[in-house]
C-alpha atoms as a PDB file:
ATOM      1  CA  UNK A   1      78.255 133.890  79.109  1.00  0.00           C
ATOM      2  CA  UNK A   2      81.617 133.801  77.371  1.00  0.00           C
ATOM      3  CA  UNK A   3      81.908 135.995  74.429  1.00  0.00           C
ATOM      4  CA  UNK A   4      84.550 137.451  72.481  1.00  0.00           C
ATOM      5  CA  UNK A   5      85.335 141.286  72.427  1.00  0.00           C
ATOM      6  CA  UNK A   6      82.835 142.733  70.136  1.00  0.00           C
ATOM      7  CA  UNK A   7      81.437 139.561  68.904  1.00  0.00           C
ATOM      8  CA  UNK A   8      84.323 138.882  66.329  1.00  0.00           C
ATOM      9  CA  UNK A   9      86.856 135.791  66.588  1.00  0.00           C
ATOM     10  CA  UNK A  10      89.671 138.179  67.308  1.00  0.00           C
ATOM     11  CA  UNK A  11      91.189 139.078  70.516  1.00  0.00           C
ATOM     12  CA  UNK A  12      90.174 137.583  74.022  1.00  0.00           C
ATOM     13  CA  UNK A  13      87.072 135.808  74.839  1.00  0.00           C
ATOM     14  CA  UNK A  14      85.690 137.787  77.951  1.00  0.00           C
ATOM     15  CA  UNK A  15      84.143 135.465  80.593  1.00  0.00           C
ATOM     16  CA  UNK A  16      82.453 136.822  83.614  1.00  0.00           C
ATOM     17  CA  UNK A  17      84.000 135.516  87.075  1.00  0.00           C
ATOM     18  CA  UNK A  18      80.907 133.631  88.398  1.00  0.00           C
ATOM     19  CA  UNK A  19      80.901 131.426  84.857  1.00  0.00           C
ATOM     20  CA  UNK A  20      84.731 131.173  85.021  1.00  0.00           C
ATOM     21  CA  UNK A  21      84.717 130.167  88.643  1.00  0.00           C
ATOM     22  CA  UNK A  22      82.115 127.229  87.362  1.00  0.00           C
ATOM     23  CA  UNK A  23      83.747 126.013  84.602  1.00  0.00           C
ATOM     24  CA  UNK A  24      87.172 126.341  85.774  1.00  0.00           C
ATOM     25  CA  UNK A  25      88.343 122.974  83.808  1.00  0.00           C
ATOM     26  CA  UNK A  26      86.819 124.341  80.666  1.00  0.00           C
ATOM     27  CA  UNK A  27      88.855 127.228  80.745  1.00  0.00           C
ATOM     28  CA  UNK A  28      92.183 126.114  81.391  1.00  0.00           C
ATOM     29  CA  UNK A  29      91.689 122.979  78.955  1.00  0.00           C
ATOM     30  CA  UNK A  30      90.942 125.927  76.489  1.00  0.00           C
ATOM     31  CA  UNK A  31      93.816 127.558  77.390  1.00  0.00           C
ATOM     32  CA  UNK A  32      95.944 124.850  77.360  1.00  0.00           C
ATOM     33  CA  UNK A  33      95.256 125.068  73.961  1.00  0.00           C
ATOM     34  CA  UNK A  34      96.192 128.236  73.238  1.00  0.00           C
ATOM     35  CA  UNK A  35      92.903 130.549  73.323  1.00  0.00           C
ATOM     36  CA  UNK A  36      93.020 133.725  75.445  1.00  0.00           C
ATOM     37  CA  UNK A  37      90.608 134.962  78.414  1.00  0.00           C
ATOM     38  CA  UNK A  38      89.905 138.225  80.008  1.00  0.00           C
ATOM     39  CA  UNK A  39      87.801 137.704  83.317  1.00  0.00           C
ATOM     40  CA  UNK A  40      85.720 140.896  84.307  1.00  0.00           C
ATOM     41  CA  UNK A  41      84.022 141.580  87.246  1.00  0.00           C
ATOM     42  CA  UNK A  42      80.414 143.514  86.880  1.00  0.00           C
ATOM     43  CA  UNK A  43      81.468 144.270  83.112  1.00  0.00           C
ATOM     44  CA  UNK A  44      85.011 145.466  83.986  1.00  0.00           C
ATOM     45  CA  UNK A  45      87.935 143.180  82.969  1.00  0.00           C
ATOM     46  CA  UNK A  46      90.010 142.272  86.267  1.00  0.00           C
ATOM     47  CA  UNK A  47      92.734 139.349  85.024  1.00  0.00           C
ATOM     48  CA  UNK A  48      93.957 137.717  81.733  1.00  0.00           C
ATOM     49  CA  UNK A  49      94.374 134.506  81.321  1.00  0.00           C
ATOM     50  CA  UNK A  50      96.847 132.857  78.585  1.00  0.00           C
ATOM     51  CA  UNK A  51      99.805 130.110  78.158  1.00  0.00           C
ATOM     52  CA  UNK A  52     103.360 131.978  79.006  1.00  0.00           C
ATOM     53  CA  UNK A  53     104.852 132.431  75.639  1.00  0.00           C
ATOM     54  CA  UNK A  54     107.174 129.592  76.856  1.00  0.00           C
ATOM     55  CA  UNK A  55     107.679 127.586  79.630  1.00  0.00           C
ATOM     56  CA  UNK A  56     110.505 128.796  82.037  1.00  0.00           C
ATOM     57  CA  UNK A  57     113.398 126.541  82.787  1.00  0.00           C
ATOM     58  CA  UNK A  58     114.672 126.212  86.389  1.00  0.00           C
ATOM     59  CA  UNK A  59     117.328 128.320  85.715  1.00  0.00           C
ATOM     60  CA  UNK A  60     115.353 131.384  83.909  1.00  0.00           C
ATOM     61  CA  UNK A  61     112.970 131.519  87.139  1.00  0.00           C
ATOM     62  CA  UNK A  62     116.315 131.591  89.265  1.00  0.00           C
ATOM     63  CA  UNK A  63     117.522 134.651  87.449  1.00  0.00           C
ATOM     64  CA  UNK A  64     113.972 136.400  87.589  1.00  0.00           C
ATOM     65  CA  UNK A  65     114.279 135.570  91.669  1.00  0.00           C
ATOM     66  CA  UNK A  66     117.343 136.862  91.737  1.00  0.00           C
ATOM     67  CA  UNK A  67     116.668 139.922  89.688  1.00  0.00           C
ATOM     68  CA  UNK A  68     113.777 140.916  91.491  1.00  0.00           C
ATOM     69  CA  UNK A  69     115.661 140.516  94.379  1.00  0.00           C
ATOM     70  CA  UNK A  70     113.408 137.684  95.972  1.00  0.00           C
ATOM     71  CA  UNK A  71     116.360 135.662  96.277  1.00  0.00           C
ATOM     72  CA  UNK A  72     120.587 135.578  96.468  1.00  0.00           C
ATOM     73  CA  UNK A  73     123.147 133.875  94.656  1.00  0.00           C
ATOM     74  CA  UNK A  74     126.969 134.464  94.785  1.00  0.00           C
ATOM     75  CA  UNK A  75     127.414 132.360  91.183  1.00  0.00           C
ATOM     76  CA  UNK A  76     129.144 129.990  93.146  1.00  0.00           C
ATOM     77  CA  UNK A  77     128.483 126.074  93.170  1.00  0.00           C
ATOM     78  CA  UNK A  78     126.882 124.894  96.468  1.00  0.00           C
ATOM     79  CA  UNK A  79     129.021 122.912  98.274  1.00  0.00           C
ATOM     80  CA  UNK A  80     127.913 121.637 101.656  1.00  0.00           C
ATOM     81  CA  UNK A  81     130.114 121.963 104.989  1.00  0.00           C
ATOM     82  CA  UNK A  82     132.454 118.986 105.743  1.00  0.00           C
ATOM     83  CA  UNK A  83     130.986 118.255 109.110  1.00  0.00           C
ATOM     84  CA  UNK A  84     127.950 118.183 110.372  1.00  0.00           C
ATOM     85  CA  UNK A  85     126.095 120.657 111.962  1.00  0.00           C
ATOM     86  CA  UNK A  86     124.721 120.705 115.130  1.00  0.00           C
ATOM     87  CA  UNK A  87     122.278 122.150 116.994  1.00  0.00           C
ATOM     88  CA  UNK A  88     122.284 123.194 120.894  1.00  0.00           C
ATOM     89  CA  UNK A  89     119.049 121.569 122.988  1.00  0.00           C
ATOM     90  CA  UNK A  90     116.671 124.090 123.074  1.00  0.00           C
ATOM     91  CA  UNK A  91     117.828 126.586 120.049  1.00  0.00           C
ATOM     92  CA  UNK A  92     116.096 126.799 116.548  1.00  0.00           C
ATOM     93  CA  UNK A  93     117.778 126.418 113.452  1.00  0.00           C
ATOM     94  CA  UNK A  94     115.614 129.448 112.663  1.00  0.00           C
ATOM     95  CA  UNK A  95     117.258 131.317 115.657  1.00  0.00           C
ATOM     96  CA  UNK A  96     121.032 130.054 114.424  1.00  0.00           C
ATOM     97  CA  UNK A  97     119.783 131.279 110.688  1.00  0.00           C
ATOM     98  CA  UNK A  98     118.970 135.029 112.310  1.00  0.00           C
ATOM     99  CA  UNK A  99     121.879 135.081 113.955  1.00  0.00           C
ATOM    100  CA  UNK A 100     123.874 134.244 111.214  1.00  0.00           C
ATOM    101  CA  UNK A 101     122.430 136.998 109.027  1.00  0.00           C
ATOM    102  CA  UNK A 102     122.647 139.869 111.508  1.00  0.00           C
ATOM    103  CA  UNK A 103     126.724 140.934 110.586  1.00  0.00           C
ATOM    104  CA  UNK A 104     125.607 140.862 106.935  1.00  0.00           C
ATOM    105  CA  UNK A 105     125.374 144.653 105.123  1.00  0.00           C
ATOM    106  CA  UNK A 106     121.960 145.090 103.893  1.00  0.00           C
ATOM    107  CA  UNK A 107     119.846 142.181 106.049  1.00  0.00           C
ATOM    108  CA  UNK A 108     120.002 143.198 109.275  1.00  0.00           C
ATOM    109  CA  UNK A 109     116.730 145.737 109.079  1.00  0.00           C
ATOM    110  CA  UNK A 110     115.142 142.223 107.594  1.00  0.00           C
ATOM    111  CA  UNK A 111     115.908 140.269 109.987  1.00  0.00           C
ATOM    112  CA  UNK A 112     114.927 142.712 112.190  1.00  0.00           C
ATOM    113  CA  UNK A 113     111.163 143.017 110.701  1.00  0.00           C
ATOM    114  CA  UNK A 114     110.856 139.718 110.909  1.00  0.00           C
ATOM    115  CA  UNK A 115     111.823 138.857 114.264  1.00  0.00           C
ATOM    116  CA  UNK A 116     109.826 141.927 115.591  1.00  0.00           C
END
């Protein structure tokens, strides 16, 4: 049963896996609303659960991508090519991608790993 860290209203309410797995819908609705959970496995706390302290905007989660280095951005506007591209019978556009990337410092040992 859900119960808060030594029975006081302070802190996280700590909420075994099995009855958090059950009542999923309770628990986000309650955190929705701003209440905090810590979900333990056999008496040992495993995740938290809580609202972000504020919703991200498109372009914070870009700069956390691109800081992490999950993603790549030269700062530039996109602009796409003036004609259209097209594809040989028989090739991939993942192929063309791959090849694209293998004169580029730094990817090749990617692209590499993830054609091997």
């Amino acid at each position: 049963m859900a119960r808060r860290r030594d029975n006081t209203d302070d802190g996280p309410v700590r909420v075994p896996v099995g009855e958090f797995r059950t009542q999923l819908s309770r628990f986000l609705r309650r955190a929705r609303a701003g209440e905090t959970f810590v979900l333990e496995e056999r008496g040992r706390p495993i995740a938290r659960l809580e609202m972000p302290s504020h919703p991200l905007t498109a372009m914070e989660k870009i700069r956390r991508m691109i800081k992490s280095g999950e993603a790549h951005w030269s700062g530039r506007r996109f602009t796409p090519p003036d004609v259209p591209v097209h594809v040989a019978a028989g090739t991939s556009v993942a192929d063309i991608i791959i090849e694209d990337r293998r004169g580029r410092p730094g990817e090749s040992e990617e692209v590499e790993h993830l054609r091997g």
